[in-house]
Protein backbone atom coordinates (compact mmCIF):
# COMPACT_ATOMS: atom_id res chain seq x y z
CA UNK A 1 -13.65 -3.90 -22.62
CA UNK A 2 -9.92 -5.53 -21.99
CA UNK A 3 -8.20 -3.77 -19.49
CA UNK A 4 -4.54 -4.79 -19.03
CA UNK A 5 -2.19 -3.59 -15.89
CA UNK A 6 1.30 -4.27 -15.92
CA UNK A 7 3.82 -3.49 -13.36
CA UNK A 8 7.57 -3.58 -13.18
CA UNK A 9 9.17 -6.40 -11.89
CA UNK A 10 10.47 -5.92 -7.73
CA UNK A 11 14.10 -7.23 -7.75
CA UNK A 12 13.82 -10.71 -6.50
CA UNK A 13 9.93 -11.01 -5.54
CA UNK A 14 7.76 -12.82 -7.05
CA UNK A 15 3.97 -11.98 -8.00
CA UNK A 16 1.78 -11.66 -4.96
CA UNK A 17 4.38 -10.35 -2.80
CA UNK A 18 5.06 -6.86 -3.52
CA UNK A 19 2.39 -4.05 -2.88
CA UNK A 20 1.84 -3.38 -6.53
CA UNK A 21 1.00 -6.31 -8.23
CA UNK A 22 -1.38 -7.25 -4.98
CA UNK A 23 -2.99 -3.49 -5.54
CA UNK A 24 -3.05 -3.66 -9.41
CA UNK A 25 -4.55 -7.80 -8.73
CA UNK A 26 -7.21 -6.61 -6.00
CA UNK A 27 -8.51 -3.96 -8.85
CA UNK A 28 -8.49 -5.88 -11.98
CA UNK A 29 -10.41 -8.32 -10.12
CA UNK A 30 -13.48 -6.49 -9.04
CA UNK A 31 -13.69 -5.22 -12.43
CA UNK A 32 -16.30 -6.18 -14.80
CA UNK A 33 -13.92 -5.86 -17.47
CA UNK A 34 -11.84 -8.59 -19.12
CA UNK A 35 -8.29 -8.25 -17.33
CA UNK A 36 -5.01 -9.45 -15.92
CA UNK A 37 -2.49 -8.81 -14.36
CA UNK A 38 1.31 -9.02 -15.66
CA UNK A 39 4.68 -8.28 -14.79
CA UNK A 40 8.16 -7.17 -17.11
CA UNK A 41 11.64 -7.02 -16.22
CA UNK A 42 11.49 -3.74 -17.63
CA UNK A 43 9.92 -1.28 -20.18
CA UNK A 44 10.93 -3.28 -22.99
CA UNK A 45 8.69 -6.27 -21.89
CA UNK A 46 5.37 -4.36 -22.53
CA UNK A 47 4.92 -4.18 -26.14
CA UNK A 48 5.12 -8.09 -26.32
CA UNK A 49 2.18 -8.20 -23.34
CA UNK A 50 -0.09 -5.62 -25.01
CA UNK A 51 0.32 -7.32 -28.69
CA UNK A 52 -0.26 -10.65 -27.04
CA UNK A 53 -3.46 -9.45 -24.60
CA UNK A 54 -4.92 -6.65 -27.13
CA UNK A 55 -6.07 -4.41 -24.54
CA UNK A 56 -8.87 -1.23 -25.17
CA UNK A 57 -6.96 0.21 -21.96
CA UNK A 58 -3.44 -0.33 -20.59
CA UNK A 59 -2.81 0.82 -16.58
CA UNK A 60 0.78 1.18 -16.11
CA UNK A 61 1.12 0.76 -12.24
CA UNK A 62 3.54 3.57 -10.89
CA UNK A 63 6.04 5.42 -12.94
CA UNK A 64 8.68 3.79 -14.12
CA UNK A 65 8.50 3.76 -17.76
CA UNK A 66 10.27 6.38 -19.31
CA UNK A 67 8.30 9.33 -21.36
CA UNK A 68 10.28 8.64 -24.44
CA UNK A 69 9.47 4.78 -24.37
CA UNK A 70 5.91 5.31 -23.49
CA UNK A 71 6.18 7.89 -26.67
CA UNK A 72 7.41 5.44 -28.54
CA UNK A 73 4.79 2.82 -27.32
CA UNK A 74 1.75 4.81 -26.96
CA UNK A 75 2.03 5.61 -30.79
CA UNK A 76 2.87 2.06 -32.07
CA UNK A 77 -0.35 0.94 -29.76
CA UNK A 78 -2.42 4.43 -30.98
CA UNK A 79 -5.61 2.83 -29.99
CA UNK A 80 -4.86 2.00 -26.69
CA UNK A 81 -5.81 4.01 -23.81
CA UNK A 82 -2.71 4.24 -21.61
CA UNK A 83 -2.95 5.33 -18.20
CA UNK A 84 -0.13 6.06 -15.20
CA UNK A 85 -1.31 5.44 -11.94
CA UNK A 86 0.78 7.27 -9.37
CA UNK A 87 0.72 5.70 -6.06
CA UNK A 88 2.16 7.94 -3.99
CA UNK A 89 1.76 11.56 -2.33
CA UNK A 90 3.66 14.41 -2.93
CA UNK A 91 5.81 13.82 0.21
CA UNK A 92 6.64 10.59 -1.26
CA UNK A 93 7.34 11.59 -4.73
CA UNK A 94 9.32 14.32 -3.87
CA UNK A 95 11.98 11.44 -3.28
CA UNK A 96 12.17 10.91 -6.70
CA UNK A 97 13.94 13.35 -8.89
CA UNK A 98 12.07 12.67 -11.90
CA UNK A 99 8.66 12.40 -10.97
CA UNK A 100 7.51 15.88 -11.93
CA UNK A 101 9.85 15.78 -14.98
CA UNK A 102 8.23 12.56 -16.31
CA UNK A 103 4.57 13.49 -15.20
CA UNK A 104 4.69 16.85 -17.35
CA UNK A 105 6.01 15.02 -20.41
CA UNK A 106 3.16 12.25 -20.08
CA UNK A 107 0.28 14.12 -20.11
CA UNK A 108 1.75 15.91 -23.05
CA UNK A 109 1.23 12.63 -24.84
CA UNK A 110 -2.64 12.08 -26.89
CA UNK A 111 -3.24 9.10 -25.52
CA UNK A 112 -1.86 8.64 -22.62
CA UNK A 113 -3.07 9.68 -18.72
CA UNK A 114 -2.02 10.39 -15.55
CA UNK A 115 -4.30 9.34 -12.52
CA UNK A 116 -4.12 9.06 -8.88
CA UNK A 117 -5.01 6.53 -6.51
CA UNK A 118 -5.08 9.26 -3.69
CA UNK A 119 -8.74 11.89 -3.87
CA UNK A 120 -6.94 14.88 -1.68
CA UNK A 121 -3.86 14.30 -3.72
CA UNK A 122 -5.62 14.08 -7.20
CA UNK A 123 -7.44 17.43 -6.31
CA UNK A 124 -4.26 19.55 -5.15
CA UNK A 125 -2.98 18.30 -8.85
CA UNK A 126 -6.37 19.21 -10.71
CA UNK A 127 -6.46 22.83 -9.17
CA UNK A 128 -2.69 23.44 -10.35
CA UNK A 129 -3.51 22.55 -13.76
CA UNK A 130 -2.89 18.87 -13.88
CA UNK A 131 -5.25 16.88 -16.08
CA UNK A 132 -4.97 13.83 -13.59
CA UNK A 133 -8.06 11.40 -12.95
CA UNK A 134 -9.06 9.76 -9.70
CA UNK A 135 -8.52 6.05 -9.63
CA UNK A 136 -8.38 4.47 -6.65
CA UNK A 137 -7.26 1.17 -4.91
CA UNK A 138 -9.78 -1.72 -4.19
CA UNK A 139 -9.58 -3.93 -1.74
CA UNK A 140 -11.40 -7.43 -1.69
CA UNK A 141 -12.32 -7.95 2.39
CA UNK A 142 -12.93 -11.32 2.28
CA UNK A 143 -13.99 -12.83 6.21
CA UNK A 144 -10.97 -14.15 8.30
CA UNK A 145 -10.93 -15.64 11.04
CA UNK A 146 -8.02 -15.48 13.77
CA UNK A 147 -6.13 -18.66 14.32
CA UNK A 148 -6.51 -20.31 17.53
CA UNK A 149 -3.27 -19.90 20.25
CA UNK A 150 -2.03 -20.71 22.92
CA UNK A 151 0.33 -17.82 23.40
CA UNK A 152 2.18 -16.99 26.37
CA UNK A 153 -0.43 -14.29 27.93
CA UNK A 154 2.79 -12.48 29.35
CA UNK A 155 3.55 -11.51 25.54
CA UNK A 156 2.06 -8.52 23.25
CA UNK A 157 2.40 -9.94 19.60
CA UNK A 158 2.38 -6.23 17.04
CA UNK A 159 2.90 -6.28 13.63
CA UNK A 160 4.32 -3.46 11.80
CA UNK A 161 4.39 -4.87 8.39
CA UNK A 162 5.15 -3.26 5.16
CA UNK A 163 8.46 -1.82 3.04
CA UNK A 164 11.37 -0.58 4.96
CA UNK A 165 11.69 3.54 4.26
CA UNK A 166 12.13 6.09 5.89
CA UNK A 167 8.66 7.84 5.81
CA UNK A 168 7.31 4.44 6.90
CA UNK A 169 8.21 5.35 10.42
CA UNK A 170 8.82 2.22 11.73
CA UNK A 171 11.67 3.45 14.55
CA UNK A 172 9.50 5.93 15.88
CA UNK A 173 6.51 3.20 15.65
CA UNK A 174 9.12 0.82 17.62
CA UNK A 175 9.29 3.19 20.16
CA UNK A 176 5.77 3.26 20.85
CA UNK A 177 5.19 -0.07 20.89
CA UNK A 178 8.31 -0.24 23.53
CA UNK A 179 6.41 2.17 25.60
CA UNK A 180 2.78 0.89 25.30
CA UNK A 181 4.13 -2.90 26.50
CA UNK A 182 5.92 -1.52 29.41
CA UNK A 183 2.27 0.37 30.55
CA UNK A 184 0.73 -2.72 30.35
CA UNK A 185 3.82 -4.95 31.51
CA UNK A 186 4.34 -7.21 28.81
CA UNK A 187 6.88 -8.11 26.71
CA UNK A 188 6.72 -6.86 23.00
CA UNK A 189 7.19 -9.22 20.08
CA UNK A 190 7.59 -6.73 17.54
CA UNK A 191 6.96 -7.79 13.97
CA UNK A 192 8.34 -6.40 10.57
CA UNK A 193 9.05 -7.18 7.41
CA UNK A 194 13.36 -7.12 6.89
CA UNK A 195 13.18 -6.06 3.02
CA UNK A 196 15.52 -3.90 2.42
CA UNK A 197 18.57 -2.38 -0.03
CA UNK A 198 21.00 0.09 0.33
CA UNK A 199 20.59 3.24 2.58
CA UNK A 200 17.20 1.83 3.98
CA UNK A 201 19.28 -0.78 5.87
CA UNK A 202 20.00 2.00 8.34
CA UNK A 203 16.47 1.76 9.27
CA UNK A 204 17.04 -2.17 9.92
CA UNK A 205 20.24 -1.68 11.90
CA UNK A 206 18.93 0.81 14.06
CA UNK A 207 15.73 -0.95 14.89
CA UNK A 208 17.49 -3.85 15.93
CA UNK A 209 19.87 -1.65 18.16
CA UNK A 210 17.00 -0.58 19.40
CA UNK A 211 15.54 -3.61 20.57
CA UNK A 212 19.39 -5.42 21.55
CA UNK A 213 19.18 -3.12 24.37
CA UNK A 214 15.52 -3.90 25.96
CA UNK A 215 13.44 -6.69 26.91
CA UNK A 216 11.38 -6.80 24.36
CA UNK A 217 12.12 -8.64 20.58
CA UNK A 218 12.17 -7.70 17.11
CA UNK A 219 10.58 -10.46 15.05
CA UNK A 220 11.62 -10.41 11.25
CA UNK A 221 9.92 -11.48 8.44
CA UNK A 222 10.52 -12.52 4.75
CA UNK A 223 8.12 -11.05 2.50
CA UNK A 224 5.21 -14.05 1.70
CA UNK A 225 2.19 -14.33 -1.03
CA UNK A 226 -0.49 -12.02 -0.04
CA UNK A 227 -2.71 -15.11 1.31
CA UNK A 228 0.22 -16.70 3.64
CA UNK A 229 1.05 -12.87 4.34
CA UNK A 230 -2.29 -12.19 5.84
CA UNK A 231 -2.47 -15.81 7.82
CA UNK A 232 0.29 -13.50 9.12
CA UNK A 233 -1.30 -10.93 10.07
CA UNK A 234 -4.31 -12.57 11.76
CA UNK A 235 -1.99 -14.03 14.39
CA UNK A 236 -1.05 -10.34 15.97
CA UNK A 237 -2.56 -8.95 18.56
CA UNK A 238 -2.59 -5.29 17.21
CA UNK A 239 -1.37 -3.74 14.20
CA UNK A 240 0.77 -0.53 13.29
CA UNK A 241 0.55 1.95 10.65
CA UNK A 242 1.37 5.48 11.67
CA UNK A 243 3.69 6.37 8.60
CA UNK A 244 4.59 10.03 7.50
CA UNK A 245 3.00 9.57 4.22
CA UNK A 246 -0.04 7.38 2.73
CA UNK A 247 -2.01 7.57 -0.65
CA UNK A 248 -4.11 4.20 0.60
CA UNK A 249 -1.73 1.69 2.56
CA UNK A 250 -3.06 -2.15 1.54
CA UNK A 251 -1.23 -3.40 5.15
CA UNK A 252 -3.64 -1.62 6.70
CA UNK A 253 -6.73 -3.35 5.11
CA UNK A 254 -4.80 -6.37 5.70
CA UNK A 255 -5.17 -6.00 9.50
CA UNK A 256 -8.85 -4.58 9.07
CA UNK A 257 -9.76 -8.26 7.02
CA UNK A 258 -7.99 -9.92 9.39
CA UNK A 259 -10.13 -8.48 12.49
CA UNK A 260 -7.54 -7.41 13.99
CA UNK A 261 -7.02 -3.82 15.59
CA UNK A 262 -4.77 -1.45 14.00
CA UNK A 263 -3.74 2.12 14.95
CA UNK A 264 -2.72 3.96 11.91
CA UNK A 265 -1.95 7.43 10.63
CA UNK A 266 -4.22 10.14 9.88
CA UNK A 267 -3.53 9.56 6.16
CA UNK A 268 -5.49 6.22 6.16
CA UNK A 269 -8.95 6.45 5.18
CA UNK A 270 -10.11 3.08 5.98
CA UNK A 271 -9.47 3.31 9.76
CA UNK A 272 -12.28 4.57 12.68
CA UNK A 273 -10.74 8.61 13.66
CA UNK A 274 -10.79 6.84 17.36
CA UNK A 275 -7.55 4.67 16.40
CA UNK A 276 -5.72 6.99 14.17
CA UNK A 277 -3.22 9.68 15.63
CA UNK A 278 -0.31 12.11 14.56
CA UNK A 279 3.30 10.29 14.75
CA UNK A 280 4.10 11.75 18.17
CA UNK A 281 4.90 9.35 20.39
CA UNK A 282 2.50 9.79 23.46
CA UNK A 283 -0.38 10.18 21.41
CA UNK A 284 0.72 6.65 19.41
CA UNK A 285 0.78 5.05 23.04
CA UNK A 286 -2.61 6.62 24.37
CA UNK A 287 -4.47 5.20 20.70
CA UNK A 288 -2.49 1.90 21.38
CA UNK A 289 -4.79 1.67 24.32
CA UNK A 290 -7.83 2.53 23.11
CA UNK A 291 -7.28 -0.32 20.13
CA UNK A 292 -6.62 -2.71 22.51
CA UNK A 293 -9.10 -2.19 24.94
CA UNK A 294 -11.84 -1.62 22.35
CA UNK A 295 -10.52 -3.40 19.08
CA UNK A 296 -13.19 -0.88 16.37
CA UNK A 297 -12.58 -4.10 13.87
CA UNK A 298 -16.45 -3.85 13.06
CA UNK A 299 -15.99 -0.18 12.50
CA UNK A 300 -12.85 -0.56 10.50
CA UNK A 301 -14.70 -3.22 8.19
CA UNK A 302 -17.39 -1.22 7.63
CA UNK A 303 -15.23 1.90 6.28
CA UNK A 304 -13.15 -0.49 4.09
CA UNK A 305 -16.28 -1.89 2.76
CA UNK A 306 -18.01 1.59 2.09
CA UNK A 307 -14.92 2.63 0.51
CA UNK A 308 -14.32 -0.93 -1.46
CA UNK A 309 -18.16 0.26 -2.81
CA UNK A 310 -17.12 3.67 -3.80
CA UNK A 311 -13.95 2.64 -6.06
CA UNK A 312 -15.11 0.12 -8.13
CA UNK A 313 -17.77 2.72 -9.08
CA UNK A 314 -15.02 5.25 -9.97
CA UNK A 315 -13.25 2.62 -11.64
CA UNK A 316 -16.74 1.61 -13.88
CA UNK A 317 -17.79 5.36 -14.52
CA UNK A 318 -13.75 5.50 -15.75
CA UNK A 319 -14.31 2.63 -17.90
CA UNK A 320 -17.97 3.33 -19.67
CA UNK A 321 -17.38 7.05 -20.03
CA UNK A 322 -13.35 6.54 -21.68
């Protein structure tokens, strides 16, 4: 079995810095198929990967490709298996205007599928008539350890890594973290990643408003290779991840390798229910406490791991029953 998952190319970033490749790369990997991983410019790249590779199955990572090329593609490749993984929820998608559009006219195609990487989002689609399949994310937890420091003990280091958009939350997360540093009088060094292109940048500007008018810093980061990325990571004292919307969230697991607490939404799986909370603000500060008093890294590890266990099986049953 050859198993081949291409994704789109993310403006300027390279390979191993953008969620996608690092989500298609974790998968492919733990895989006991032949794979790899590539990345186009644009749809007109993948007929030149799939002739060169010769895939049984070709994973097309988020949708991007148009229905009429992947028409076009699917029957010059007829013995291919193409599949669309959607990464995203219905809040995201809704966001983009074609999503639906494009999703109806795929699975209208013989050989081509739609599937998930989100189970409560795969199910709403299957009970509304969607032939979608469940494929999930993977994500290789291999032991880190957190660099020694000698940071200034005055100073709360938390990251809240990840794309700048809107349903990301970040501001609101900002706030909190404001808030939870004052309770426990230290000043915040408050870490994201400064991606961004045209209307997101509000989100930018306003966080650093934000932060020009307290004690407290915003700390800005260039995106990095997944490995550099999570050295990173390690080095905060607690991590951030109460967005509006999740269908897995890889920064997440990034903390929970790391050993490093994290307080996320109640759309990530792979977090203890102690440290996750709704996005309102006091109850973001009260579950800031409780992952800094009581860390639950051993109890995040074990979820990721449990879950890292269950996908690779859906993945395999996928593969040996296609």
């Amino acid at each position: 079995m050859r198993i081949l998952f291409i994704c789109k190319k993310r403006g300027p970033y390279s390979h191993g810095t953008f969620g996608l490749w690092n989500s298609a790369r974790f998968v492919a990997d733990s895989l006991s198929a032949t794979t790899d991983v590539v990345c186009v410019v644009d749809a007109n790249g993948i007929d030149r990967e799939v002739t060169l590779f010769n895939p049984d199955v070709v994973v097309l990572e988020a949708i991007w490709v148009t229905p009429m090329k992947l028409r076009e593609l699917a029957a010059r490749h007829s013995k291919v298996q193409w599949i669309v993984r959607i990464h995203s929820k219905a809040t995201f998608l809704a966001q983009e205007g074609v999503a639906f559009e494009w999703i109806n006219d795929y699975v209208e195609i013989r050989n081509v599928r739609v599937s998930t990487n989100n189970r409560e989002f795969n199910d709403d689609l299957v009970k509304i008539g969607y032939p979608v399949v469940y494929l999930p994310n993977v994500y290789q937890l291999v032991p880190q350890s957190a660099p020694t420091s000698s940071r200034d003990p005055s100073t709360i280091h938390i990251g809240c890594f990840g794309a700048i958009r809107l349903l990301k939350n970040h501001l609101g997360q900002a706030v909190a973290a404001i808030r939870f540093a004052d309770r426990i009088a230290k000043k915040l060094h408050f870490h994201i990643n400064n991606d961004c292109t045209g209307s997101i940048d509000n989100v930018l500007k306003n966080l650093r408003a934000l932060f020009r008018g307290t004690r407290h810093q915003l700390v800005e980061h260039s995106w990095l290779p997944h490995d550099e990325f999570c050295e990173v990571v390690a080095g905060m004292d607690l991590g951030m991840q109460v967005s509006l919307s999740e269908s897995f969230n890889i920064v997440t697991a990034d903390f929970v390798r790391a050993g490093v607490p994290v307080v996320a939404s109640k759309e990530v799986k792979h977090v203890h229910w102690l440290f996750k909370c709704h996005n309102v603000t006091g109850e973001i500060v009260r579950t800031l406490h409780l992952a800094w008093y009581f860390g639950g890294t051993r109890l995040n590890q074990k979820l990721l791991t449990r879950h890292n266990i269950d996908a690779v099986r859906v993945w395999e049953s996928y593969i040996n029953d296609r």
